[in-house]
PDB file of N, CA and C in Angstrom:
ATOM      1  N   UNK A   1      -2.566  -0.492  15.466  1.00  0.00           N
ATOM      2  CA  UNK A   1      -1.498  -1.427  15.672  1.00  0.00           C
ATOM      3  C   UNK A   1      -2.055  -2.826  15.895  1.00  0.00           C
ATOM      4  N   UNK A   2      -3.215  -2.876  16.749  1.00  0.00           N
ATOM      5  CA  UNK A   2      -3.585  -3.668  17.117  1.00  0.00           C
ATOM      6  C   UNK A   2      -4.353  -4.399  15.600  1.00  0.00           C
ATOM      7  N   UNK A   3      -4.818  -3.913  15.144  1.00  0.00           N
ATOM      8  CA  UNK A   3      -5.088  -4.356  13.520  1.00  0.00           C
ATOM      9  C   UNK A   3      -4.063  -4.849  12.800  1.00  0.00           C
ATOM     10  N   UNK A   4      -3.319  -4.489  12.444  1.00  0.00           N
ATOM     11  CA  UNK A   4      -2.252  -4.738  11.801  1.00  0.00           C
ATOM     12  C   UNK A   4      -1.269  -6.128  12.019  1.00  0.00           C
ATOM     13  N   UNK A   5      -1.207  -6.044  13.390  1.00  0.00           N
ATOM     14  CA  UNK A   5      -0.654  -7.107  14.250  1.00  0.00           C
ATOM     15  C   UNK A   5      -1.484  -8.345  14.288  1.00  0.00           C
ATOM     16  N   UNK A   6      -3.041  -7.965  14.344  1.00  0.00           N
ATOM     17  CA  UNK A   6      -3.669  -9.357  14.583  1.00  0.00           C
ATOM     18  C   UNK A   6      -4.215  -9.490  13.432  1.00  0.00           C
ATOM     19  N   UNK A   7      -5.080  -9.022  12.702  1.00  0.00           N
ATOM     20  CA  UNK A   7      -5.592  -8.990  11.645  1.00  0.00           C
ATOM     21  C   UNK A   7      -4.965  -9.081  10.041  1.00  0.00           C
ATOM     22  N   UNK A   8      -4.385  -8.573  10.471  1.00  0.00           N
ATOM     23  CA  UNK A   8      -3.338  -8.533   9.005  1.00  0.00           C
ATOM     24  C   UNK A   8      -2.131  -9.263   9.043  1.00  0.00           C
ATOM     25  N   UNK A   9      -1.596 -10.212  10.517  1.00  0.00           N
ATOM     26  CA  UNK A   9      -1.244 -10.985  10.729  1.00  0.00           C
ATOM     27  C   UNK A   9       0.745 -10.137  10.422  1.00  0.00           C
ATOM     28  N   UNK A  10       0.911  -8.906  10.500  1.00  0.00           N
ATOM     29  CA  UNK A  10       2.115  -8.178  10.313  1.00  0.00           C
ATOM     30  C   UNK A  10       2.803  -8.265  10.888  1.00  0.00           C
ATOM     31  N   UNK A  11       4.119  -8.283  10.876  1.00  0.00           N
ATOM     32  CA  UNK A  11       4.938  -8.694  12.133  1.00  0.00           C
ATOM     33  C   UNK A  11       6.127  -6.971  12.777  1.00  0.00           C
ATOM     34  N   UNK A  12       5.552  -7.334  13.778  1.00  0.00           N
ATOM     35  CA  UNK A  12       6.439  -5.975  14.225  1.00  0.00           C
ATOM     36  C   UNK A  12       7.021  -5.108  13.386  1.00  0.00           C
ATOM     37  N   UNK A  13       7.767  -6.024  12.939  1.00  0.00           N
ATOM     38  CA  UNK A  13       9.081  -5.064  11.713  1.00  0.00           C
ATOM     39  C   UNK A  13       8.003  -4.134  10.719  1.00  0.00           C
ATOM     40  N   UNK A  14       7.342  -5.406  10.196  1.00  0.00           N
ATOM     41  CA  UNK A  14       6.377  -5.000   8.766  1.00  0.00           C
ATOM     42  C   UNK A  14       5.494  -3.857   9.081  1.00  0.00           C
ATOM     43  N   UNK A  15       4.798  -3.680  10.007  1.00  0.00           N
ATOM     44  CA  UNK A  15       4.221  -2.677  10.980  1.00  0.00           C
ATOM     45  C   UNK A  15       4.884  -1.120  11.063  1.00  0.00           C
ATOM     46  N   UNK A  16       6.103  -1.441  12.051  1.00  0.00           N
ATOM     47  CA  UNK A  16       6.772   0.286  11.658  1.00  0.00           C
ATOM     48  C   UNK A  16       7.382   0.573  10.630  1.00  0.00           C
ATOM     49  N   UNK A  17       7.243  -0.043   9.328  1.00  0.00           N
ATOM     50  CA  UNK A  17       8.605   0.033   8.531  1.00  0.00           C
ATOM     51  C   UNK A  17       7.236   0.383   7.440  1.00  0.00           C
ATOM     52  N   UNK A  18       6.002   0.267   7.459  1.00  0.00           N
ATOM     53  CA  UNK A  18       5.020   0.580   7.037  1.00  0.00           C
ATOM     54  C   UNK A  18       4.995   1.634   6.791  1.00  0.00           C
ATOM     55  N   UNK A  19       4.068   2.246   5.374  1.00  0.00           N
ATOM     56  CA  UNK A  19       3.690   4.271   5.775  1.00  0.00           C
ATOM     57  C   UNK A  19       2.384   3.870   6.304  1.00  0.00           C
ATOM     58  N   UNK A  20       1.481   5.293   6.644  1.00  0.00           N
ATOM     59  CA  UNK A  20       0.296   5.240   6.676  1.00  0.00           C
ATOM     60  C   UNK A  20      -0.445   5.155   5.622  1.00  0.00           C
ATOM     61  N   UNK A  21      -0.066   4.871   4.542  1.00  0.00           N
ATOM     62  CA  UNK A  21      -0.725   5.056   3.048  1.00  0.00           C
ATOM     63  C   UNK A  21      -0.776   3.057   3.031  1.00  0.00           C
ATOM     64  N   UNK A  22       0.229   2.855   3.038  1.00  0.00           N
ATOM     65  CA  UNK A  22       0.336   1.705   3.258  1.00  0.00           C
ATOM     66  C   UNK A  22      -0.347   1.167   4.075  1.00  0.00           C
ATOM     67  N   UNK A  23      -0.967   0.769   5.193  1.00  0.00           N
ATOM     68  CA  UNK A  23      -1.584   1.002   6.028  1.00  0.00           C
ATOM     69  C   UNK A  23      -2.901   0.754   6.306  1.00  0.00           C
ATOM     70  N   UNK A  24      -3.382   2.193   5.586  1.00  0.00           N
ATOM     71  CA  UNK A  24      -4.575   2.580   4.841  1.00  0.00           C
ATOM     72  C   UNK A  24      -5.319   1.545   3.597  1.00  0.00           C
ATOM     73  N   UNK A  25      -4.069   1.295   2.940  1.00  0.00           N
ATOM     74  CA  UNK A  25      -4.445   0.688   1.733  1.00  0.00           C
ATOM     75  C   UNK A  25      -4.929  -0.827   2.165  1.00  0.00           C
ATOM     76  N   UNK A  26      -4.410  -1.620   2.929  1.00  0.00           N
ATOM     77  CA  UNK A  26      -4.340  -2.827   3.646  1.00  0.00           C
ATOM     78  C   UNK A  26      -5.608  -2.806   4.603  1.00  0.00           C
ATOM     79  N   UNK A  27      -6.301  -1.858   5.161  1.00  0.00           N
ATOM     80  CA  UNK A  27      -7.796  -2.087   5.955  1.00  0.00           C
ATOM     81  C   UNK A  27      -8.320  -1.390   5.003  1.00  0.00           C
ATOM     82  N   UNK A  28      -8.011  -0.912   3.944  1.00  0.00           N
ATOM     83  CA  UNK A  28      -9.235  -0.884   3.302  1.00  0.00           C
ATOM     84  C   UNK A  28      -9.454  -2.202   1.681  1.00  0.00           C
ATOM     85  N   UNK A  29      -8.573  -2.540   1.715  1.00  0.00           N
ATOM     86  CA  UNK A  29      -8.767  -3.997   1.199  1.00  0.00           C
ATOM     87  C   UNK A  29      -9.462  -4.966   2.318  1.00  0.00           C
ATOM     88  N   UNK A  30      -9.116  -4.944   3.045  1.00  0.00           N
ATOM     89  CA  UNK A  30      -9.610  -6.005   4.287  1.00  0.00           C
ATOM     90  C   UNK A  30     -11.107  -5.983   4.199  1.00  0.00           C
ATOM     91  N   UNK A  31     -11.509  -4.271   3.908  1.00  0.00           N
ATOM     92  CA  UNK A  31     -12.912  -4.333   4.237  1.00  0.00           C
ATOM     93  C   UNK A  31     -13.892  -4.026   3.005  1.00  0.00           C
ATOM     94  N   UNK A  32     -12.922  -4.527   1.632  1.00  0.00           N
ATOM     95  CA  UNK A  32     -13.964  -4.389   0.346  1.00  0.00           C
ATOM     96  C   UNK A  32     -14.332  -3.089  -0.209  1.00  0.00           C
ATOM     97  N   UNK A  33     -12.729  -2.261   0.058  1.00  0.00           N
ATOM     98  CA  UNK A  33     -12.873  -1.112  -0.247  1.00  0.00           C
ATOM     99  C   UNK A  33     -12.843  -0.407  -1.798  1.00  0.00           C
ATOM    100  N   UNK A  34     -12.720   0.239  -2.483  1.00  0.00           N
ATOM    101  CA  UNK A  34     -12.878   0.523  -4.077  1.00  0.00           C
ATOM    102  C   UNK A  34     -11.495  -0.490  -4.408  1.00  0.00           C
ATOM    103  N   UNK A  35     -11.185  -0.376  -5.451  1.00  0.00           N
ATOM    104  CA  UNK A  35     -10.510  -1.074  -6.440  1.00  0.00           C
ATOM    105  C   UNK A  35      -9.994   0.337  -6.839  1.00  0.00           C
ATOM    106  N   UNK A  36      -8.019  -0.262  -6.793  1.00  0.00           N
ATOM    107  CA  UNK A  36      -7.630   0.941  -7.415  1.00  0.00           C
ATOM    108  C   UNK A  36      -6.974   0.771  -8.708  1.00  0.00           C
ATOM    109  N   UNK A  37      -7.301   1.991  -9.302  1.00  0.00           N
ATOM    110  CA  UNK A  37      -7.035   1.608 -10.969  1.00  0.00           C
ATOM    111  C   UNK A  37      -5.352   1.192 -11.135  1.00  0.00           C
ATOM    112  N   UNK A  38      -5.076   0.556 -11.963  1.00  0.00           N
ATOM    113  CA  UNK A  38      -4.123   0.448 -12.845  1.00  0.00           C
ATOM    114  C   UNK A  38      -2.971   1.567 -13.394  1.00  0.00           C
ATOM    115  N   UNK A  39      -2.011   1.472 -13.451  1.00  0.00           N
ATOM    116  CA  UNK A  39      -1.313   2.436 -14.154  1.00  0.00           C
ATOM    117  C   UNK A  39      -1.772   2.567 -15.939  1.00  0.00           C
ATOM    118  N   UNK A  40      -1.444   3.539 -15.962  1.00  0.00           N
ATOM    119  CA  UNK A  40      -2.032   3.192 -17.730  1.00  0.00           C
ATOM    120  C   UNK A  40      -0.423   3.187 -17.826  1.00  0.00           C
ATOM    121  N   UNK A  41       0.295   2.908 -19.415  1.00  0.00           N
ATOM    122  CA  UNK A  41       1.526   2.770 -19.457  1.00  0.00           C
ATOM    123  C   UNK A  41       2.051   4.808 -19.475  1.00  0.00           C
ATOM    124  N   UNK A  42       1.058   5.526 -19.761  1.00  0.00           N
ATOM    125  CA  UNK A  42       1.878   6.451 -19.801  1.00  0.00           C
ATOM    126  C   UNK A  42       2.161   7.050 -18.281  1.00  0.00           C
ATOM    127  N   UNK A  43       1.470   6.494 -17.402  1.00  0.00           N
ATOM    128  CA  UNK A  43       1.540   6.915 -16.179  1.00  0.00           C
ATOM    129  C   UNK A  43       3.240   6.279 -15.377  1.00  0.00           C
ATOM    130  N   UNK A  44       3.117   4.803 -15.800  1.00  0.00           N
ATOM    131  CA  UNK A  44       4.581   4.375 -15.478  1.00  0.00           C
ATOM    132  C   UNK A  44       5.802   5.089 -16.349  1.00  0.00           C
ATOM    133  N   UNK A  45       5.420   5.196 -17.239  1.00  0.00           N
ATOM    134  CA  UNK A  45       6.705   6.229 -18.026  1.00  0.00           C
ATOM    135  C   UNK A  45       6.710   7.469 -17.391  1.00  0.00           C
ATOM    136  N   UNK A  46       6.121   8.053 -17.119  1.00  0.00           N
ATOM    137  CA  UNK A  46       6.493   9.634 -16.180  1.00  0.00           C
ATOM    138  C   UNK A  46       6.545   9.294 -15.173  1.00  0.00           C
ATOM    139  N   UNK A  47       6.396   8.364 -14.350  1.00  0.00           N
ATOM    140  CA  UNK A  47       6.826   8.150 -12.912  1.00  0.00           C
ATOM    141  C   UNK A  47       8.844   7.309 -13.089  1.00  0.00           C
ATOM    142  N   UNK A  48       8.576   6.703 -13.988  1.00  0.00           N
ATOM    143  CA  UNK A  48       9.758   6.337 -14.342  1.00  0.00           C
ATOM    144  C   UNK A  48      11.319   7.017 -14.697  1.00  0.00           C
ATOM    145  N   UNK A  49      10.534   8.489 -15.326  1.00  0.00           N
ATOM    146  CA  UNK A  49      10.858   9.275 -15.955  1.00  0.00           C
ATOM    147  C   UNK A  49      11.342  10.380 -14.663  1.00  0.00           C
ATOM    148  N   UNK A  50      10.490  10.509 -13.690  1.00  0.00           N
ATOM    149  CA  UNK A  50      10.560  11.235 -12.564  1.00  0.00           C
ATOM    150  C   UNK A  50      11.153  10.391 -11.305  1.00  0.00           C
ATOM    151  N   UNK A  51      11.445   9.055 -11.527  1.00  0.00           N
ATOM    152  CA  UNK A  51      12.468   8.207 -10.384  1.00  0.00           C
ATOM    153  C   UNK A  51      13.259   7.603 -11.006  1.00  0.00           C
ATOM    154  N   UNK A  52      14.262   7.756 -11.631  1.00  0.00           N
ATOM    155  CA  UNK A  52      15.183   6.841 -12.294  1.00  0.00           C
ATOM    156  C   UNK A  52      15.887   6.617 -11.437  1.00  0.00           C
ATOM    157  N   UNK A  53      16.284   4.920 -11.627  1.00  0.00           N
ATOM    158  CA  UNK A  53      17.002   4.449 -10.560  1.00  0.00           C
ATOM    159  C   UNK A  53      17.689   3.110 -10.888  1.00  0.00           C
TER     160      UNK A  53
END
């Protein structure tokens, strides 16, 4: 919390309204963590395909 709040400069709301994936993803950018790939386009079409909205 205490990360999030000071470090990542998050504000209360942004904090619980957060997942832990989310979270996760944000200290490990902070600290030069891998690079995550890209969707390829067929990956957004079956996710698309599987959340229509």
């Amino acid at each position: 919390m205490a990360f999030a709040l000071g470090r990542l400069r998050w504000t209360p709301d942004a904090f619980w309204r957060a997942t832990p994936r989310e979270l996760a993803a944000a200290v490990e950018g902070t600290r030069g963590g891998s690079a995550i790939a890209a969707l390829t386009p067929g990956d957004l079409a079956a996710l698309m395909r599987a959340f229509p909205d």
